[in-house]
N, C-alpha and C. Protein backbone atom coordinates (compact mmCIF):
# COMPACT_ATOMS: atom_id res chain seq x y z
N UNK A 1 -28.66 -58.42 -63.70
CA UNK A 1 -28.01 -57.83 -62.55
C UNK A 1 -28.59 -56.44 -62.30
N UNK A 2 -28.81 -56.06 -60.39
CA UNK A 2 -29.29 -55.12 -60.26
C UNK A 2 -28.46 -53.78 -59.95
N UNK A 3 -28.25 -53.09 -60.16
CA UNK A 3 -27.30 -52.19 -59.12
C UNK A 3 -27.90 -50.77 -58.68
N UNK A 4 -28.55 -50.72 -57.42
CA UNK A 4 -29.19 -49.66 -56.81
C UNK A 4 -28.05 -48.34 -55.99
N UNK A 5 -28.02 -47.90 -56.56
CA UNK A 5 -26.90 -46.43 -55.75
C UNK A 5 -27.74 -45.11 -54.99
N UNK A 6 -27.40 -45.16 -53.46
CA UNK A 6 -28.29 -44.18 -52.80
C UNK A 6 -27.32 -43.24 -52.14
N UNK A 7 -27.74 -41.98 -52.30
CA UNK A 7 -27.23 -40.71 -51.41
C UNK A 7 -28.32 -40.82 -50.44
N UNK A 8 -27.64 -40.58 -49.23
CA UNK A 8 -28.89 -40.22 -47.98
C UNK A 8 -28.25 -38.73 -47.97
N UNK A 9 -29.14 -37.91 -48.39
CA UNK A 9 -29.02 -36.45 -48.50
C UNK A 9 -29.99 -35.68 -46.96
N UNK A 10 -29.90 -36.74 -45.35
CA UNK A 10 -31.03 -36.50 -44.38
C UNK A 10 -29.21 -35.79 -43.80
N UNK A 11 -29.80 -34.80 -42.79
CA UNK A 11 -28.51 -34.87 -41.82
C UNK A 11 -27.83 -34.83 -40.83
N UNK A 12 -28.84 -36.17 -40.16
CA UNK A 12 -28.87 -36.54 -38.88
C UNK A 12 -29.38 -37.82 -39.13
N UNK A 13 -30.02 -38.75 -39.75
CA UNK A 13 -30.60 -40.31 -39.54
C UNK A 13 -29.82 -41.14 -40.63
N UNK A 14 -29.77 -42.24 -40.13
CA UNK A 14 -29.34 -43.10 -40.92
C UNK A 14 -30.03 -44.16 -41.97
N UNK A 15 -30.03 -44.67 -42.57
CA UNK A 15 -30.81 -45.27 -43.67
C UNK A 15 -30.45 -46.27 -44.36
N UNK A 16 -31.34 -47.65 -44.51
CA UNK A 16 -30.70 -48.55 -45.11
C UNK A 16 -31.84 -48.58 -46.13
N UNK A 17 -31.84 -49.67 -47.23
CA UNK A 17 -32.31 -50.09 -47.95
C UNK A 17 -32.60 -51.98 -48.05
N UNK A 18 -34.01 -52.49 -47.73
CA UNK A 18 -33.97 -53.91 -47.75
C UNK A 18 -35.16 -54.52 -48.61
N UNK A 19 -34.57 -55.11 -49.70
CA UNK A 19 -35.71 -55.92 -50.15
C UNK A 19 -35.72 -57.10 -49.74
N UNK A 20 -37.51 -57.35 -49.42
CA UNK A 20 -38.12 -58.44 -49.02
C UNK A 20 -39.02 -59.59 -49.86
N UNK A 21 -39.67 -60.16 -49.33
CA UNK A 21 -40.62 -60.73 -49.46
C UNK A 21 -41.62 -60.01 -49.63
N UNK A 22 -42.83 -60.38 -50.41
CA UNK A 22 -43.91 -59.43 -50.21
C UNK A 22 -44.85 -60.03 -49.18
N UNK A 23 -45.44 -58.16 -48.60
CA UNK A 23 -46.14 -58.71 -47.61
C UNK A 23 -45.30 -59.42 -46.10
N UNK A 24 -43.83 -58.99 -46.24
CA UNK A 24 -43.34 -59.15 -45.24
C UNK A 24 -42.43 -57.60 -44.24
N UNK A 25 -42.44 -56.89 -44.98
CA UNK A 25 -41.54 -55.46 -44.81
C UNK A 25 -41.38 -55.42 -43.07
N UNK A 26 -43.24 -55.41 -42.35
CA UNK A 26 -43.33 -54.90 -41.04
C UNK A 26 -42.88 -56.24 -40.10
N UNK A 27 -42.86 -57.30 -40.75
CA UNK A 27 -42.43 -58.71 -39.55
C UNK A 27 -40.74 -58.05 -39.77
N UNK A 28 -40.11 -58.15 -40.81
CA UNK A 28 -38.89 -57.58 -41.52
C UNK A 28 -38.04 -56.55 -40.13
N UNK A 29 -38.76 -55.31 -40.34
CA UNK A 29 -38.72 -54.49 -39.61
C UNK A 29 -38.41 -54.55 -37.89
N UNK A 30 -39.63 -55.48 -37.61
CA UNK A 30 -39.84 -55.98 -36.63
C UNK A 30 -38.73 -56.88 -35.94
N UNK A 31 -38.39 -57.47 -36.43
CA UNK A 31 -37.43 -58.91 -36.12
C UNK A 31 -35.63 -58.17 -36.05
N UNK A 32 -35.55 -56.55 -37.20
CA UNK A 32 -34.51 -56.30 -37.32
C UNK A 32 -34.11 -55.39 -36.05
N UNK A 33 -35.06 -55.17 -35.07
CA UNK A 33 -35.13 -54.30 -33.61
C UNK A 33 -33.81 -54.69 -32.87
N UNK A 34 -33.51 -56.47 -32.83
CA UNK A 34 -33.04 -56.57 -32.43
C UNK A 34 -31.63 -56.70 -32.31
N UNK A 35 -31.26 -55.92 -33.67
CA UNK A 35 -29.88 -56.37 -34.43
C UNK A 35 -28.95 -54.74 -34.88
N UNK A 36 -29.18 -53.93 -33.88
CA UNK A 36 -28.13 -52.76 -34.40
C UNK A 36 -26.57 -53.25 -34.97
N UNK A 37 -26.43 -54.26 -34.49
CA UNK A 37 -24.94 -54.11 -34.99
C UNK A 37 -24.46 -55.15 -36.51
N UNK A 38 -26.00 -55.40 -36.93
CA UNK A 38 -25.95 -56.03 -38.01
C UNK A 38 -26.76 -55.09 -39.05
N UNK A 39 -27.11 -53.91 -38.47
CA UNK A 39 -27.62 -53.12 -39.29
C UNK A 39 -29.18 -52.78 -39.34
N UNK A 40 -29.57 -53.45 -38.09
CA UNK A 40 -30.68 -53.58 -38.55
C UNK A 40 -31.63 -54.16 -39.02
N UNK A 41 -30.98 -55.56 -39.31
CA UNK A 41 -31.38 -56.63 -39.95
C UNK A 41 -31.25 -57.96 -39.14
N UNK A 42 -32.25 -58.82 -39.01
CA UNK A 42 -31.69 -60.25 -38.37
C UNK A 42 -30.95 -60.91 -39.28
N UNK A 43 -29.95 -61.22 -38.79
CA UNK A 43 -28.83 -62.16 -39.55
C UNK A 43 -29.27 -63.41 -40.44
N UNK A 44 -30.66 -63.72 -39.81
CA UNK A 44 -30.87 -65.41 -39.81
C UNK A 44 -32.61 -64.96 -40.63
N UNK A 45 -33.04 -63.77 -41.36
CA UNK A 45 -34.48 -63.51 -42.05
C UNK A 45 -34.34 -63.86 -43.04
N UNK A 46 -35.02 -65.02 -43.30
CA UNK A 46 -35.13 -65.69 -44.81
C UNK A 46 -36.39 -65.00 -45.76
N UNK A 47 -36.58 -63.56 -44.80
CA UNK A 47 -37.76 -62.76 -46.10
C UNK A 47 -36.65 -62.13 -46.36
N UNK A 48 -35.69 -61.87 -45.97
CA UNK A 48 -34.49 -60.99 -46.36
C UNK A 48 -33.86 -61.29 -47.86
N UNK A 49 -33.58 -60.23 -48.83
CA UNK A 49 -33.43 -61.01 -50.35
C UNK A 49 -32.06 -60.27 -50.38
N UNK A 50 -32.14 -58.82 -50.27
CA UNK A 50 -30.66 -58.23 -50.23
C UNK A 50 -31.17 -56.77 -49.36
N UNK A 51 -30.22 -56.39 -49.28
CA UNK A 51 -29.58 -55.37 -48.41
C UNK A 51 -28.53 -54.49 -48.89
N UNK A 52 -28.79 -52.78 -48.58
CA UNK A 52 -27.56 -52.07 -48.09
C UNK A 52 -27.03 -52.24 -46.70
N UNK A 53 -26.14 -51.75 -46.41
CA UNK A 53 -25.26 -51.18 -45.33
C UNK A 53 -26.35 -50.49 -44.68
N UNK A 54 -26.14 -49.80 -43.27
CA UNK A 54 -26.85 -48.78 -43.14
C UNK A 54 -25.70 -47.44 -44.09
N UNK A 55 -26.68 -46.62 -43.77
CA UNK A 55 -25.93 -45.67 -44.86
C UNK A 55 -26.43 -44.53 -43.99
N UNK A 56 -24.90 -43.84 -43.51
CA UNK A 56 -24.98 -42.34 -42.29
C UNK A 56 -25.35 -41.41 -43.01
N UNK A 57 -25.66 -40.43 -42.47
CA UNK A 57 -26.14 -38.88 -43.07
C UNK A 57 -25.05 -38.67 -43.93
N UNK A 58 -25.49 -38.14 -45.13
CA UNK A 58 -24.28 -37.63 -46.06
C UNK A 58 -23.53 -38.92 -47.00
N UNK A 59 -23.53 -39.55 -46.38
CA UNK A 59 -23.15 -40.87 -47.42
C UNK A 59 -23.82 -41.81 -48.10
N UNK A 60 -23.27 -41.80 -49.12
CA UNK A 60 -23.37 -43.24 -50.42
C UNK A 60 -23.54 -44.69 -50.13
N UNK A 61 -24.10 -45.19 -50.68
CA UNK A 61 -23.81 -46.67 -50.39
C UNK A 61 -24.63 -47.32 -51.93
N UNK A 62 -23.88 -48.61 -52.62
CA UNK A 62 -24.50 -49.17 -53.29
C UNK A 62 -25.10 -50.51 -53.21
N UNK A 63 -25.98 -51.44 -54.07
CA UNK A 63 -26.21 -53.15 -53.28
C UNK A 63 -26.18 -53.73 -55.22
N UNK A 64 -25.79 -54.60 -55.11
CA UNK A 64 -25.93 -55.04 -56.73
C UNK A 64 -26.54 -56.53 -56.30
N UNK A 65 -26.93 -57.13 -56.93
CA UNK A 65 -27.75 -58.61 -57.01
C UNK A 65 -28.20 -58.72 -58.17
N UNK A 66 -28.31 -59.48 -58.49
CA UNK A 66 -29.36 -61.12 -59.09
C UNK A 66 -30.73 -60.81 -59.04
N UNK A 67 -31.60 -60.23 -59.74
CA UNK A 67 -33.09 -59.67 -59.86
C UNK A 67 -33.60 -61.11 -59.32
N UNK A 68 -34.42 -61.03 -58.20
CA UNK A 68 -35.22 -62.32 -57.93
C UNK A 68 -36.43 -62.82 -59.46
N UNK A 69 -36.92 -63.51 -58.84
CA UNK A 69 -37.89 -64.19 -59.92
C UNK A 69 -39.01 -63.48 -60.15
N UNK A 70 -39.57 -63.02 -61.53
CA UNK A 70 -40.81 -62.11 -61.34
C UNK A 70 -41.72 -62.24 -60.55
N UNK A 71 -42.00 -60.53 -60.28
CA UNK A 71 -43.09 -60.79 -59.17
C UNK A 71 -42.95 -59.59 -58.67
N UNK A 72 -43.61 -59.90 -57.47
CA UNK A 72 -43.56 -58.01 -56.74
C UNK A 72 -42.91 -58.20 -55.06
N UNK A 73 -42.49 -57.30 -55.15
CA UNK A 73 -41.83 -57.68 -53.63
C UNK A 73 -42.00 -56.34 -52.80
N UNK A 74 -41.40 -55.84 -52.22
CA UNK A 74 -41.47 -54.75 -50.82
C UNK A 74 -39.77 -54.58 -50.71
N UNK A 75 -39.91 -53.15 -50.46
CA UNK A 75 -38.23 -52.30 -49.93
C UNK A 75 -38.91 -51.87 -48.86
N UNK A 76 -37.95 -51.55 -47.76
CA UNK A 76 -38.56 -50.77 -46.59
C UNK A 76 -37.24 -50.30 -45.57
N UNK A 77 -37.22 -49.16 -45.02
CA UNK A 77 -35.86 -49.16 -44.45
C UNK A 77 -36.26 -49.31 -43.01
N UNK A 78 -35.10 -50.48 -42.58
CA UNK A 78 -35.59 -50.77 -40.94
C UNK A 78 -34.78 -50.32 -40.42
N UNK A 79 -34.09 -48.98 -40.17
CA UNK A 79 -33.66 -48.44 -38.96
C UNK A 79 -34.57 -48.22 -38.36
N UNK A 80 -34.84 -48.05 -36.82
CA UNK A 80 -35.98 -47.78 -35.59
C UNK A 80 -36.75 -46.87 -36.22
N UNK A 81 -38.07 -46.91 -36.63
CA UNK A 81 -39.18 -46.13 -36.55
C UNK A 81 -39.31 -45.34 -38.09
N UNK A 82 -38.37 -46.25 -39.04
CA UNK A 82 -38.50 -46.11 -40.61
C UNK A 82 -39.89 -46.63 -41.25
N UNK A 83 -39.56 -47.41 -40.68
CA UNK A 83 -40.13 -48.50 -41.31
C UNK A 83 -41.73 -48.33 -41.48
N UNK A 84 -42.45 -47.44 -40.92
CA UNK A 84 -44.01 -46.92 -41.11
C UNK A 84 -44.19 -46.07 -42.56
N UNK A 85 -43.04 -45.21 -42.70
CA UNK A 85 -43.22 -44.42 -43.73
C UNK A 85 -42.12 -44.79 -44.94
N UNK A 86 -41.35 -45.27 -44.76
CA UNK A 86 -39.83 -45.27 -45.60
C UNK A 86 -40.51 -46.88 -46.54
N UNK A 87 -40.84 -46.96 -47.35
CA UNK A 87 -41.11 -48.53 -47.48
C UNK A 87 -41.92 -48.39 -49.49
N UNK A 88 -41.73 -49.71 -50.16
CA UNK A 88 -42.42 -49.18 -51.21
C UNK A 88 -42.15 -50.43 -51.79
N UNK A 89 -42.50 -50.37 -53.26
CA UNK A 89 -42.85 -52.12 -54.23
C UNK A 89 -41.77 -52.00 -55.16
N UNK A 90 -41.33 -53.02 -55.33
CA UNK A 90 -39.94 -53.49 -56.35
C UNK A 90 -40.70 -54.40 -56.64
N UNK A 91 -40.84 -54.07 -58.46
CA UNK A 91 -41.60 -54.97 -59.17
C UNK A 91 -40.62 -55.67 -60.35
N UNK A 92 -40.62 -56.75 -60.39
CA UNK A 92 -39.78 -57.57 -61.25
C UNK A 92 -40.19 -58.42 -62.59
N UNK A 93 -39.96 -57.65 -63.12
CA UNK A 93 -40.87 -58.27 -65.12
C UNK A 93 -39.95 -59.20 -65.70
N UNK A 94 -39.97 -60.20 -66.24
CA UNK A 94 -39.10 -61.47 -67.49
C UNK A 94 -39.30 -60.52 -68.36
């Protein structure tokens, strides 16, 4: 079991946290344009593995899961126009 805990210490943008698929972050990103009120995320992205909340300026948010199967995957935060710089590798060892 995983349990990731984030302060967004920005204070003005909002921020989520999404692990993917690898090699999928920018389709990810892309597809989540159309979904503010789901966070950001398409409801229906099967590169989608888990997710925070979005998480407002100043606040906490945590995500716990089930470590996928080793391997390497991609985080990237898709609020509008994160997603170029905000992004990085979640690597998973047996």
């Amino acid at each position: 079991e995983v349990v990731l805990r984030f302060s967004n210490n920005a204070t003005t943008q909002q921020h989520n946290w999404v692990l993917v698929q690898d090699g999928t972050k920018d389709a990810v990103a892309t597809a989540g344009l159309c979904c503010p009120t789901s966070d950001w995320i398409s409801p229906d992205d099967a590169h989608v593995i888990v997710h925070t909340k979005l998480i407002a300026a100043g606040e906490s948010g945590q995500v716990t899961f089930t470590a996928p199967a080793a391997g390497t995957y991609q985080f990237v935060c898709t609020f509008p126009g994160h997603s170029q710089s905000m992004f990085g590798i979640f690597e998973v060892t047996s």
